[in-house]
PDB file of N, CA and C in Angstrom:
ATOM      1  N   UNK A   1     193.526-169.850 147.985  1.00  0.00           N
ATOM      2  CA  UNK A   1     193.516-169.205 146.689  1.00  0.00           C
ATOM      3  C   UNK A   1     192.732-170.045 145.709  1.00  0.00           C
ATOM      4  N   UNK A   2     191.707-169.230 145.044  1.00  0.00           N
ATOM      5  CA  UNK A   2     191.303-169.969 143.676  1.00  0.00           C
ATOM      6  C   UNK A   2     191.650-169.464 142.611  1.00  0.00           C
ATOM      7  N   UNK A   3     191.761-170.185 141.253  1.00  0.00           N
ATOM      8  CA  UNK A   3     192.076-169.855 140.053  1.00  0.00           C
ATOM      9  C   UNK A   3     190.914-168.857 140.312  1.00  0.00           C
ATOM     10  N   UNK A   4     190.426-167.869 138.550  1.00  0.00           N
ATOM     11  CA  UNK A   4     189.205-167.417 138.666  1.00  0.00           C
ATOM     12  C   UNK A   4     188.445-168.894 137.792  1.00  0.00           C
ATOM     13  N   UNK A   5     189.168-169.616 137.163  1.00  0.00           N
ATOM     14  CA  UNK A   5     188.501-170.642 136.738  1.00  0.00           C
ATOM     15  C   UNK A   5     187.933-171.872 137.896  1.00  0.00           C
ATOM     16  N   UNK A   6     188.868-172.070 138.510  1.00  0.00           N
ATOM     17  CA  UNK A   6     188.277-172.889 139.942  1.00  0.00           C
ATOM     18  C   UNK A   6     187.180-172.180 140.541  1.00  0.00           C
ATOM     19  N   UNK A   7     186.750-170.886 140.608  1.00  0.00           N
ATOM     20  CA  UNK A   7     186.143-170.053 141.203  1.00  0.00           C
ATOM     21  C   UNK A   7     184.680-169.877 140.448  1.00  0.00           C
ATOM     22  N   UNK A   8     184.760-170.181 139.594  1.00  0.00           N
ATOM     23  CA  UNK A   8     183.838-170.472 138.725  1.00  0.00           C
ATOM     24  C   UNK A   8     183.294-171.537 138.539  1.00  0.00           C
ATOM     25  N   UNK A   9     184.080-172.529 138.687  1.00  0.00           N
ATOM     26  CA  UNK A   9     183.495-173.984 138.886  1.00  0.00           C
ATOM     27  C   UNK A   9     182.734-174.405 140.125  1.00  0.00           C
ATOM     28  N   UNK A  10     182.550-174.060 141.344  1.00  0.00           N
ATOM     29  CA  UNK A  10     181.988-173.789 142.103  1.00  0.00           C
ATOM     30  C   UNK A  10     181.058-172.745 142.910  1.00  0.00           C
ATOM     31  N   UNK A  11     180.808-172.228 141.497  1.00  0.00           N
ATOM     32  CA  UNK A  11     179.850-171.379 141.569  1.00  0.00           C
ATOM     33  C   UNK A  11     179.973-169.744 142.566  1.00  0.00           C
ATOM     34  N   UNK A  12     181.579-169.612 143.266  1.00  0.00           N
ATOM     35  CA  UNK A  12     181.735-168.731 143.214  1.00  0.00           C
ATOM     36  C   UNK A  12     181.333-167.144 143.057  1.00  0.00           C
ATOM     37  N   UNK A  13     181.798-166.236 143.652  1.00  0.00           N
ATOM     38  CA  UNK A  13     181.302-164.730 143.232  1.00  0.00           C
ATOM     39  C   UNK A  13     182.273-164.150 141.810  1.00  0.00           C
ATOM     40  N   UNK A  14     181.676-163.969 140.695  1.00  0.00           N
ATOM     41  CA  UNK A  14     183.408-163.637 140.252  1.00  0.00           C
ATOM     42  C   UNK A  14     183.779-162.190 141.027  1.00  0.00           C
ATOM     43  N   UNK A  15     183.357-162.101 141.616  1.00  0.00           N
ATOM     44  CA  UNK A  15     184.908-160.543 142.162  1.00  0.00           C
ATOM     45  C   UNK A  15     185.336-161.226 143.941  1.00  0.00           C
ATOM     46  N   UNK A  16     185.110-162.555 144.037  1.00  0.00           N
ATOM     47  CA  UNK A  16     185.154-163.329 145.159  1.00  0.00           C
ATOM     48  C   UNK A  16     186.323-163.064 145.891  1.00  0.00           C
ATOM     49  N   UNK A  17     186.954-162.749 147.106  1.00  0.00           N
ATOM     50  CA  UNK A  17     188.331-162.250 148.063  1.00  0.00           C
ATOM     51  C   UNK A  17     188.975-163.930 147.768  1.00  0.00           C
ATOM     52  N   UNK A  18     188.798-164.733 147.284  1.00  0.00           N
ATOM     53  CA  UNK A  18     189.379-166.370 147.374  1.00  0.00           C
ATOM     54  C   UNK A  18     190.338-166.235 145.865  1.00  0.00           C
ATOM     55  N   UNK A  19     190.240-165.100 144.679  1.00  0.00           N
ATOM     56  CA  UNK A  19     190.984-164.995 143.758  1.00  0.00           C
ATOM     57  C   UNK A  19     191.924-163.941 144.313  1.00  0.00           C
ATOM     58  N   UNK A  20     192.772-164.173 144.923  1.00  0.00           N
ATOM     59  CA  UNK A  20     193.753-163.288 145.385  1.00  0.00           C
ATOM     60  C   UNK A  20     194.830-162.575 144.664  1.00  0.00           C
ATOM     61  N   UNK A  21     194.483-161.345 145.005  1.00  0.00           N
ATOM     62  CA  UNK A  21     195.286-160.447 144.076  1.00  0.00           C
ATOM     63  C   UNK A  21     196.020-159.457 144.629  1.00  0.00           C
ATOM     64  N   UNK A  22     196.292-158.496 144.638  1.00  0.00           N
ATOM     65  CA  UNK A  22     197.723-157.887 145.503  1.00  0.00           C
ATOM     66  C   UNK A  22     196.657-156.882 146.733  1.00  0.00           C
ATOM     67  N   UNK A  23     195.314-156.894 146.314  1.00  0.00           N
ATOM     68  CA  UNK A  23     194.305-156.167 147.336  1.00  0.00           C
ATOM     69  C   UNK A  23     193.838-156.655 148.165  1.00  0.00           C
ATOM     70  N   UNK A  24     193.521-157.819 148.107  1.00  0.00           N
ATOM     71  CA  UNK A  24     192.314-158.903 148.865  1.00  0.00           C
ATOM     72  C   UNK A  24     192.536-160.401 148.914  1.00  0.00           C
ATOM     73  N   UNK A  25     192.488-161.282 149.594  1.00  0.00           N
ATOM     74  CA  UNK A  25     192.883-162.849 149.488  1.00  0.00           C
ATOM     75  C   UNK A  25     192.049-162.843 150.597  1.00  0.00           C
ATOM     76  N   UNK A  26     191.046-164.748 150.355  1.00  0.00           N
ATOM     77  CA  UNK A  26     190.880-165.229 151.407  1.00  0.00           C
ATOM     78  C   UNK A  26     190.604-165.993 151.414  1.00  0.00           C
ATOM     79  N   UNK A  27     190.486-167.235 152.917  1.00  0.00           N
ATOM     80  CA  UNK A  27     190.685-168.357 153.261  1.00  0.00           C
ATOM     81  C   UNK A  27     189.738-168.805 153.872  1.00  0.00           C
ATOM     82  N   UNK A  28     189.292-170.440 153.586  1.00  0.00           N
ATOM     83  CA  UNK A  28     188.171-171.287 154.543  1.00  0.00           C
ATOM     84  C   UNK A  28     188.927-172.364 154.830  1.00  0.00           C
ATOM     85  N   UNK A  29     188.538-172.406 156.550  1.00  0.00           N
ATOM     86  CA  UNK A  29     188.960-173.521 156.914  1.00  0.00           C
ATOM     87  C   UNK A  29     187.761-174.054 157.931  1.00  0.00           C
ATOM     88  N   UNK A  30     187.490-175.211 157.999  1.00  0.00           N
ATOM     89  CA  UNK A  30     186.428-176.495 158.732  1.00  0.00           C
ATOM     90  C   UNK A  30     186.951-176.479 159.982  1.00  0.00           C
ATOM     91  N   UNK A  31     185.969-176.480 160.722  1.00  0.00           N
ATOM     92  CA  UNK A  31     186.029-176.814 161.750  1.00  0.00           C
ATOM     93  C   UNK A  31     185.038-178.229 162.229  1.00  0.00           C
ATOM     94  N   UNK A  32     185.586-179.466 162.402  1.00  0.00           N
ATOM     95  CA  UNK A  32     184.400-180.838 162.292  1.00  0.00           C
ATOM     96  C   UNK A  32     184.229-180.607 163.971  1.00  0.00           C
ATOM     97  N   UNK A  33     183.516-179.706 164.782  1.00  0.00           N
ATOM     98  CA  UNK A  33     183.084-179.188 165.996  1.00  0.00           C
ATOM     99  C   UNK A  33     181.766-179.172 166.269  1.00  0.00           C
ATOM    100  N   UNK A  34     181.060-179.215 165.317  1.00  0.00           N
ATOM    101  CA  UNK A  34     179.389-179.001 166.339  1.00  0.00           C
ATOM    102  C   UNK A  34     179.216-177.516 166.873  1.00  0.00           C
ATOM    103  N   UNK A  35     180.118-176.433 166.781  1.00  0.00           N
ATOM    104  CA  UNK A  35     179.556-175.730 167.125  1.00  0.00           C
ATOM    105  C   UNK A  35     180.723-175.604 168.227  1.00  0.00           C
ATOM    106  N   UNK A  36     181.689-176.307 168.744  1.00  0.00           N
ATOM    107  CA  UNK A  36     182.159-176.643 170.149  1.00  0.00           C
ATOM    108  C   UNK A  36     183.456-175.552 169.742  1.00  0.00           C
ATOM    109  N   UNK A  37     183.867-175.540 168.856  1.00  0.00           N
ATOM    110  CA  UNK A  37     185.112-174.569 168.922  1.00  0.00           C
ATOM    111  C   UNK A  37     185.041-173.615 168.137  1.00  0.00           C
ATOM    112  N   UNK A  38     184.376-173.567 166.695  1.00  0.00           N
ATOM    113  CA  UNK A  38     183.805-172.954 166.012  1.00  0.00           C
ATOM    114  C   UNK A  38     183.585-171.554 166.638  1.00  0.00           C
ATOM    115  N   UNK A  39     182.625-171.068 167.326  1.00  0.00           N
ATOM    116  CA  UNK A  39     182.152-170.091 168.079  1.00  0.00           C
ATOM    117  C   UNK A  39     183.485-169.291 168.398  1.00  0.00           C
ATOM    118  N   UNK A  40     184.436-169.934 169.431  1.00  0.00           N
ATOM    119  CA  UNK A  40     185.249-169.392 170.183  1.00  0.00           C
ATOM    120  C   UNK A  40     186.246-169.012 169.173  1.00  0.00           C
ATOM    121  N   UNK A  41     186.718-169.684 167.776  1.00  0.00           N
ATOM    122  CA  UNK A  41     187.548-169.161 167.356  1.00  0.00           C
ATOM    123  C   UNK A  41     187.153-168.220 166.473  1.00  0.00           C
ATOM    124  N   UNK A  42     185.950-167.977 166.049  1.00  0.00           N
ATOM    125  CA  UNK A  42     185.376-166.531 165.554  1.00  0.00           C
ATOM    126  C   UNK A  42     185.288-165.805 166.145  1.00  0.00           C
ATOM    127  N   UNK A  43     184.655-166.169 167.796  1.00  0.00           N
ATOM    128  CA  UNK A  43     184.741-164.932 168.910  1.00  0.00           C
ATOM    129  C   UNK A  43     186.556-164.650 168.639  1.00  0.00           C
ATOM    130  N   UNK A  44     187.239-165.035 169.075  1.00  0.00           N
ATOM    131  CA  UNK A  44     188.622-164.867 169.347  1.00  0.00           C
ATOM    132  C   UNK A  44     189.063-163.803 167.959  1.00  0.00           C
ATOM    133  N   UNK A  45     189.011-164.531 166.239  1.00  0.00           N
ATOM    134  CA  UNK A  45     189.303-163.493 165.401  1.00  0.00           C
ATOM    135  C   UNK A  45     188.848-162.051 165.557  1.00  0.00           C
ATOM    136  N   UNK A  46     187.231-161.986 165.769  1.00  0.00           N
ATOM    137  CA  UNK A  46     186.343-160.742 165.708  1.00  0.00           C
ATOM    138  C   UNK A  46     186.890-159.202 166.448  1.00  0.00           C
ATOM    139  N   UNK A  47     187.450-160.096 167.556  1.00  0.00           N
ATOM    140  CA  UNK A  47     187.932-159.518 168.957  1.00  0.00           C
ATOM    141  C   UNK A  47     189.280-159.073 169.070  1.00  0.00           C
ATOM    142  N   UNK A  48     190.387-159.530 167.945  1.00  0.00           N
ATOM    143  CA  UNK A  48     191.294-159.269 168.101  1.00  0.00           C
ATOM    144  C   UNK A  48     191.788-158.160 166.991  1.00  0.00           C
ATOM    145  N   UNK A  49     192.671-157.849 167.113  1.00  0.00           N
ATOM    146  CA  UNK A  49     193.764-157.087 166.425  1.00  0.00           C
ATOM    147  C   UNK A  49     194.419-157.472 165.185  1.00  0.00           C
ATOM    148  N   UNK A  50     193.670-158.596 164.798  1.00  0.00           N
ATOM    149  CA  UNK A  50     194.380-159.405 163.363  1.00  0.00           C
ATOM    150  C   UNK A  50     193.853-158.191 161.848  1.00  0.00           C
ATOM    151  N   UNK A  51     194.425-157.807 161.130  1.00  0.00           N
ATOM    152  CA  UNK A  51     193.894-156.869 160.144  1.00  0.00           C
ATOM    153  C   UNK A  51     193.394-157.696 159.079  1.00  0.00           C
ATOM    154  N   UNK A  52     191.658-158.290 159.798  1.00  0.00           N
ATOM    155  CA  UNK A  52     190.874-159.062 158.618  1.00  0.00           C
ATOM    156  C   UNK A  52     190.038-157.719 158.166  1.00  0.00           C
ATOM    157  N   UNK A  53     189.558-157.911 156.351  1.00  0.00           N
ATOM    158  CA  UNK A  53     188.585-157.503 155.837  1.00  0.00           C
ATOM    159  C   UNK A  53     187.349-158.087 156.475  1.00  0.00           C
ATOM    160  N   UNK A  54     186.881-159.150 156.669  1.00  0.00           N
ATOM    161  CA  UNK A  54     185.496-160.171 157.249  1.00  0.00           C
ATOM    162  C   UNK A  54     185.790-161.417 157.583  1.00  0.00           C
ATOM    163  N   UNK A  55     185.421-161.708 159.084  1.00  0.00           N
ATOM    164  CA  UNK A  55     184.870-162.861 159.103  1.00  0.00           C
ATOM    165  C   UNK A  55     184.063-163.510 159.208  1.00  0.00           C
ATOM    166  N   UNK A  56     183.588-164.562 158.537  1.00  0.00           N
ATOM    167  CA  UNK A  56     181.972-164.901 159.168  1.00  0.00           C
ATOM    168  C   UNK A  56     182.267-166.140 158.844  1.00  0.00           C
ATOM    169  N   UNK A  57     181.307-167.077 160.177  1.00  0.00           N
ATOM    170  CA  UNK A  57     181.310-167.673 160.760  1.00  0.00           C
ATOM    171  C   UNK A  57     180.110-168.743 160.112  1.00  0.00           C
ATOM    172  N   UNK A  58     180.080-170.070 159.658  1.00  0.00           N
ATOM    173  CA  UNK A  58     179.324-170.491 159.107  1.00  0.00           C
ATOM    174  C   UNK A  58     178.593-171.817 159.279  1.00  0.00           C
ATOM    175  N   UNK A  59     177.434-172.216 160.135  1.00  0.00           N
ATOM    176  CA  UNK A  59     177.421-173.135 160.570  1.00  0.00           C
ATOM    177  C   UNK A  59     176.619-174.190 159.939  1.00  0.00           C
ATOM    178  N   UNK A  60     177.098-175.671 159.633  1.00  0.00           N
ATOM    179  CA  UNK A  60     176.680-176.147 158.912  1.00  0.00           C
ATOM    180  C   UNK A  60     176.376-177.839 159.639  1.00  0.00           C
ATOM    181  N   UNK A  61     175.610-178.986 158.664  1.00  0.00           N
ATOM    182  CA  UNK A  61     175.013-179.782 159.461  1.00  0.00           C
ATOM    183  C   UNK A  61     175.908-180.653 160.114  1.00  0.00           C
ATOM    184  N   UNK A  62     177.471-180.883 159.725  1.00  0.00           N
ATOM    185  CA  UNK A  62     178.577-181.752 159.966  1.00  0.00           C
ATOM    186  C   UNK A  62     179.625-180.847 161.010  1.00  0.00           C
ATOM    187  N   UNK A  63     179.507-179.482 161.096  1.00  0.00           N
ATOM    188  CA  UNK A  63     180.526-178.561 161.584  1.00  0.00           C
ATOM    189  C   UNK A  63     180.733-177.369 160.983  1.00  0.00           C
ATOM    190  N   UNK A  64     181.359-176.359 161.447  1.00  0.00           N
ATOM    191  CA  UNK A  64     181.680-175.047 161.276  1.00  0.00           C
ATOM    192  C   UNK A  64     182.382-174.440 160.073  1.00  0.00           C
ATOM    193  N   UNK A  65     182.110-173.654 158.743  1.00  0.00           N
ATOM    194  CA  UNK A  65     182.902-173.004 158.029  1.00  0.00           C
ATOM    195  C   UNK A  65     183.418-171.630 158.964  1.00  0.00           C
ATOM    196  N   UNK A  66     184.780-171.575 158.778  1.00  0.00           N
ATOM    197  CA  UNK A  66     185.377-169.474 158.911  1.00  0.00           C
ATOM    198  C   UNK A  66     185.759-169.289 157.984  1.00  0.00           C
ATOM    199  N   UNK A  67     185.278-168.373 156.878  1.00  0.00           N
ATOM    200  CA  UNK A  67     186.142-167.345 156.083  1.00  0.00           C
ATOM    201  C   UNK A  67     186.833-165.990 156.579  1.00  0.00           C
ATOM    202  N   UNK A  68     188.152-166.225 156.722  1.00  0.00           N
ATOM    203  CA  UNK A  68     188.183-164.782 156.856  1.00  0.00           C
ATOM    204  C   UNK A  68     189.013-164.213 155.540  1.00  0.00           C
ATOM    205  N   UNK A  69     189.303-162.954 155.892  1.00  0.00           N
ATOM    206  CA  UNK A  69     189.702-162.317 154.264  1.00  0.00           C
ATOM    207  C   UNK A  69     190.347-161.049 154.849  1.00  0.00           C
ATOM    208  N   UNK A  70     191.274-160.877 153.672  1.00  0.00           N
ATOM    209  CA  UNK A  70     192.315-159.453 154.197  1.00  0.00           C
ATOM    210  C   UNK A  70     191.856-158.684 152.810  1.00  0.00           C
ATOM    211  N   UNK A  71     191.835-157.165 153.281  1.00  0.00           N
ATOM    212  CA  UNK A  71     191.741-156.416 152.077  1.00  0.00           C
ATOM    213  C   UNK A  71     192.440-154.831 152.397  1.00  0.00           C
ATOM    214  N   UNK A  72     193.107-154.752 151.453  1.00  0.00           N
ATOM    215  CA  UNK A  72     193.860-153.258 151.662  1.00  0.00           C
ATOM    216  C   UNK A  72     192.755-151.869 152.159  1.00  0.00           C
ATOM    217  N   UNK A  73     191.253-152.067 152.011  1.00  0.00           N
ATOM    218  CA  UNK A  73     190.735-151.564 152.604  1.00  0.00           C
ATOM    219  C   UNK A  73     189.850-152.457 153.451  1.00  0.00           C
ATOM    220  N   UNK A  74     189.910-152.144 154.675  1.00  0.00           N
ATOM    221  CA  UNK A  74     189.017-153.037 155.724  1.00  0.00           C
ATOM    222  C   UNK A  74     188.065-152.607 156.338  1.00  0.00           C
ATOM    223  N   UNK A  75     187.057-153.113 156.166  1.00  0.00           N
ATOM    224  CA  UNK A  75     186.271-153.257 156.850  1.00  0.00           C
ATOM    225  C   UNK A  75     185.364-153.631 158.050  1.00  0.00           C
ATOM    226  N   UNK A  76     186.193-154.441 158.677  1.00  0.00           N
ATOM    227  CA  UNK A  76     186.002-155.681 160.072  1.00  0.00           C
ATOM    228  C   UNK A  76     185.116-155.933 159.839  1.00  0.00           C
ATOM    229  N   UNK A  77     184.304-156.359 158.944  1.00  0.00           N
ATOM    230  CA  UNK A  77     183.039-157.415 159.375  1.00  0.00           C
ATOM    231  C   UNK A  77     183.088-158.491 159.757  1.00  0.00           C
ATOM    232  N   UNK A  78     181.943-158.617 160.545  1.00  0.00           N
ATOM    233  CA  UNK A  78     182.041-159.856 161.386  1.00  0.00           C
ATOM    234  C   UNK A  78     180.591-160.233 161.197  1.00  0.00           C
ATOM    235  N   UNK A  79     180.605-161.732 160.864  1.00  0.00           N
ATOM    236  CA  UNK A  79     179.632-162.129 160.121  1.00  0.00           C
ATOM    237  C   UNK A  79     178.981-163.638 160.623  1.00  0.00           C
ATOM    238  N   UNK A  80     177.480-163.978 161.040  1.00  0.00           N
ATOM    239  CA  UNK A  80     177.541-165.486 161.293  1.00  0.00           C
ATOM    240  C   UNK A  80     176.023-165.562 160.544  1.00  0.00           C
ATOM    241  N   UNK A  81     175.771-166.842 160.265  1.00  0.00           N
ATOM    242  CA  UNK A  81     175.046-167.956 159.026  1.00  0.00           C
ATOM    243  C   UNK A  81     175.086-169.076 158.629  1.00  0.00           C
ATOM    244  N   UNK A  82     174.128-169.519 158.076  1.00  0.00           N
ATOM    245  CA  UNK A  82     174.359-170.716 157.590  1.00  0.00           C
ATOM    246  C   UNK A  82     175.064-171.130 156.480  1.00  0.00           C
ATOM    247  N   UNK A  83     175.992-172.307 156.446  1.00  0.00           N
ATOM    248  CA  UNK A  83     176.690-172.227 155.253  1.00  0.00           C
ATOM    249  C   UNK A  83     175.430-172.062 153.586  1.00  0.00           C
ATOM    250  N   UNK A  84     176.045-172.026 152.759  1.00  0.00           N
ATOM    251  CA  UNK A  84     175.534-172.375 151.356  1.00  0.00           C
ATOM    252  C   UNK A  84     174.238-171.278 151.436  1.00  0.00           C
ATOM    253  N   UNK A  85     174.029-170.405 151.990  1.00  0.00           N
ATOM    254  CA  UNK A  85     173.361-169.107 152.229  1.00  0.00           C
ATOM    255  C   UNK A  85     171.946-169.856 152.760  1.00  0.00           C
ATOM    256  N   UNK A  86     171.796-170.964 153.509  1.00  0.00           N
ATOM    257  CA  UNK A  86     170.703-171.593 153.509  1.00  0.00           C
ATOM    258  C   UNK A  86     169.802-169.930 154.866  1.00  0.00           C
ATOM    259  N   UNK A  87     171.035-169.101 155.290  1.00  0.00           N
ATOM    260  CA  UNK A  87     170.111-168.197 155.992  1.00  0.00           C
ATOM    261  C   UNK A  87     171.004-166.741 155.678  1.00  0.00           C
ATOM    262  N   UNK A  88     170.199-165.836 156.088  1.00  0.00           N
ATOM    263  CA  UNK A  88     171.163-164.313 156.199  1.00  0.00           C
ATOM    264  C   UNK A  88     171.853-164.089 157.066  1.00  0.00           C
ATOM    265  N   UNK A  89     172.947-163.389 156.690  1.00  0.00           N
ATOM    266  CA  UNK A  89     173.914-163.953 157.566  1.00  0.00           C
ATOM    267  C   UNK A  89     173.689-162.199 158.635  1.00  0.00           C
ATOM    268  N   UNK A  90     174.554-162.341 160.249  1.00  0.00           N
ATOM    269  CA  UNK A  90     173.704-161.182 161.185  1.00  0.00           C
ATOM    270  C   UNK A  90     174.976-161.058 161.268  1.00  0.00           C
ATOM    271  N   UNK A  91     175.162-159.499 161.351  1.00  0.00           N
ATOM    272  CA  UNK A  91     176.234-158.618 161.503  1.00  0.00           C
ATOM    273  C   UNK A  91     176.545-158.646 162.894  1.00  0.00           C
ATOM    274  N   UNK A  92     177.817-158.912 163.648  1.00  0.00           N
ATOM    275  CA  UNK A  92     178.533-159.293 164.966  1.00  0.00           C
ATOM    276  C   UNK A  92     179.156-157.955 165.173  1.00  0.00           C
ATOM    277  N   UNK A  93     179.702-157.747 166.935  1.00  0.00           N
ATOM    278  CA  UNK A  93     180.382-156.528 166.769  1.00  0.00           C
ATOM    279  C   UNK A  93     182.046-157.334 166.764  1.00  0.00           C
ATOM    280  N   UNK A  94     182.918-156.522 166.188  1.00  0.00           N
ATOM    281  CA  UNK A  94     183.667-156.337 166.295  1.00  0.00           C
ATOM    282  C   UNK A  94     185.114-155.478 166.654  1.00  0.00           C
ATOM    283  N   UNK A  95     186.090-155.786 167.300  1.00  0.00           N
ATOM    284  CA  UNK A  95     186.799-154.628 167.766  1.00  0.00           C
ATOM    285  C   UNK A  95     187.103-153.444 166.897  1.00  0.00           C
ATOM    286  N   UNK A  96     187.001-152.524 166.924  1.00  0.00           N
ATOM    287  CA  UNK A  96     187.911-151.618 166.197  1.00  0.00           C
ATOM    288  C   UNK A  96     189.323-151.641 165.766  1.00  0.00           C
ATOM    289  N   UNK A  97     190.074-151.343 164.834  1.00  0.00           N
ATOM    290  CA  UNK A  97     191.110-151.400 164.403  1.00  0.00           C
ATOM    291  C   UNK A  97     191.851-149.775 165.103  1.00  0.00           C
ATOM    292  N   UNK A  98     192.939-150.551 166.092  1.00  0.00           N
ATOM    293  CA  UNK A  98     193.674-149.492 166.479  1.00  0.00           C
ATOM    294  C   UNK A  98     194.241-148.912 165.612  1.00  0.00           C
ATOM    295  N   UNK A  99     194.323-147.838 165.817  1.00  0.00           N
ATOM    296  CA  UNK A  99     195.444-146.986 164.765  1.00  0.00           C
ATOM    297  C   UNK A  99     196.913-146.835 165.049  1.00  0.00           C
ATOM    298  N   UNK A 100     197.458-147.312 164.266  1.00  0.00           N
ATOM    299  CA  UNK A 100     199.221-147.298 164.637  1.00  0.00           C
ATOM    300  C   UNK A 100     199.273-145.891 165.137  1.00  0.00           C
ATOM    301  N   UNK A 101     200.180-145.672 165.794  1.00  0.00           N
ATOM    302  CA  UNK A 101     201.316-143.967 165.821  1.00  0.00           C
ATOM    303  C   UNK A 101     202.068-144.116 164.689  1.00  0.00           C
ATOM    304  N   UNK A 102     202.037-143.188 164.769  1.00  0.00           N
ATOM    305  CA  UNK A 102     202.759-142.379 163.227  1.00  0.00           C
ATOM    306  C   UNK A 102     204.189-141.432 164.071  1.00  0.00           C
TER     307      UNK A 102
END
């Protein structure tokens, strides 16, 4: 979670999923991998059944960023790039979201 003021201090999006609000929240966590686990645990989110809005996958010169993000409407994107937008980031497939029974 960021303030929207923390969110701003780092230059941030202001309508960014990291100011969490009762629609959308989301989270980065490092991976110091090279690339070595990084991969597999984005393959693993992309692929599964977890109800993310996006993840993407971010590779950088020390190790791996993942953001992923929940949003009351979802989207599954699945996303990989370089951190700090040094590239565009390429749209991954991802599973479909089963539909509960009703």
């Amino acid at each position: 979670y960021r303030s929207p003021e923390a969110n701003q201090r780092i230059g941030g999006a202001p309508g960014s999923q990291h100011i969490a609000t009762g629609s959308q929240a989301a989270a980065d966590f490092y991976l110091e991998s090279h690339r070595k686990y990084g991969q597999a645990v984005f393959d693993w989110i992309r692929m599964s059944q977890l109800p993310f809005d996006q993840v993407i996958l971010e590779h950088g010169k020390y190790g791996d960023i993942i953001h992923i993000s929940w949003a009351k409407e979802s989207r599954r994107q699945a996303l990989e790039g370089a951190t700090f937008n040094q590239s565009v980031y390429q749209a991954r497939y991802s599973a479909p979201k089963i539909m509960e029974e009703t």
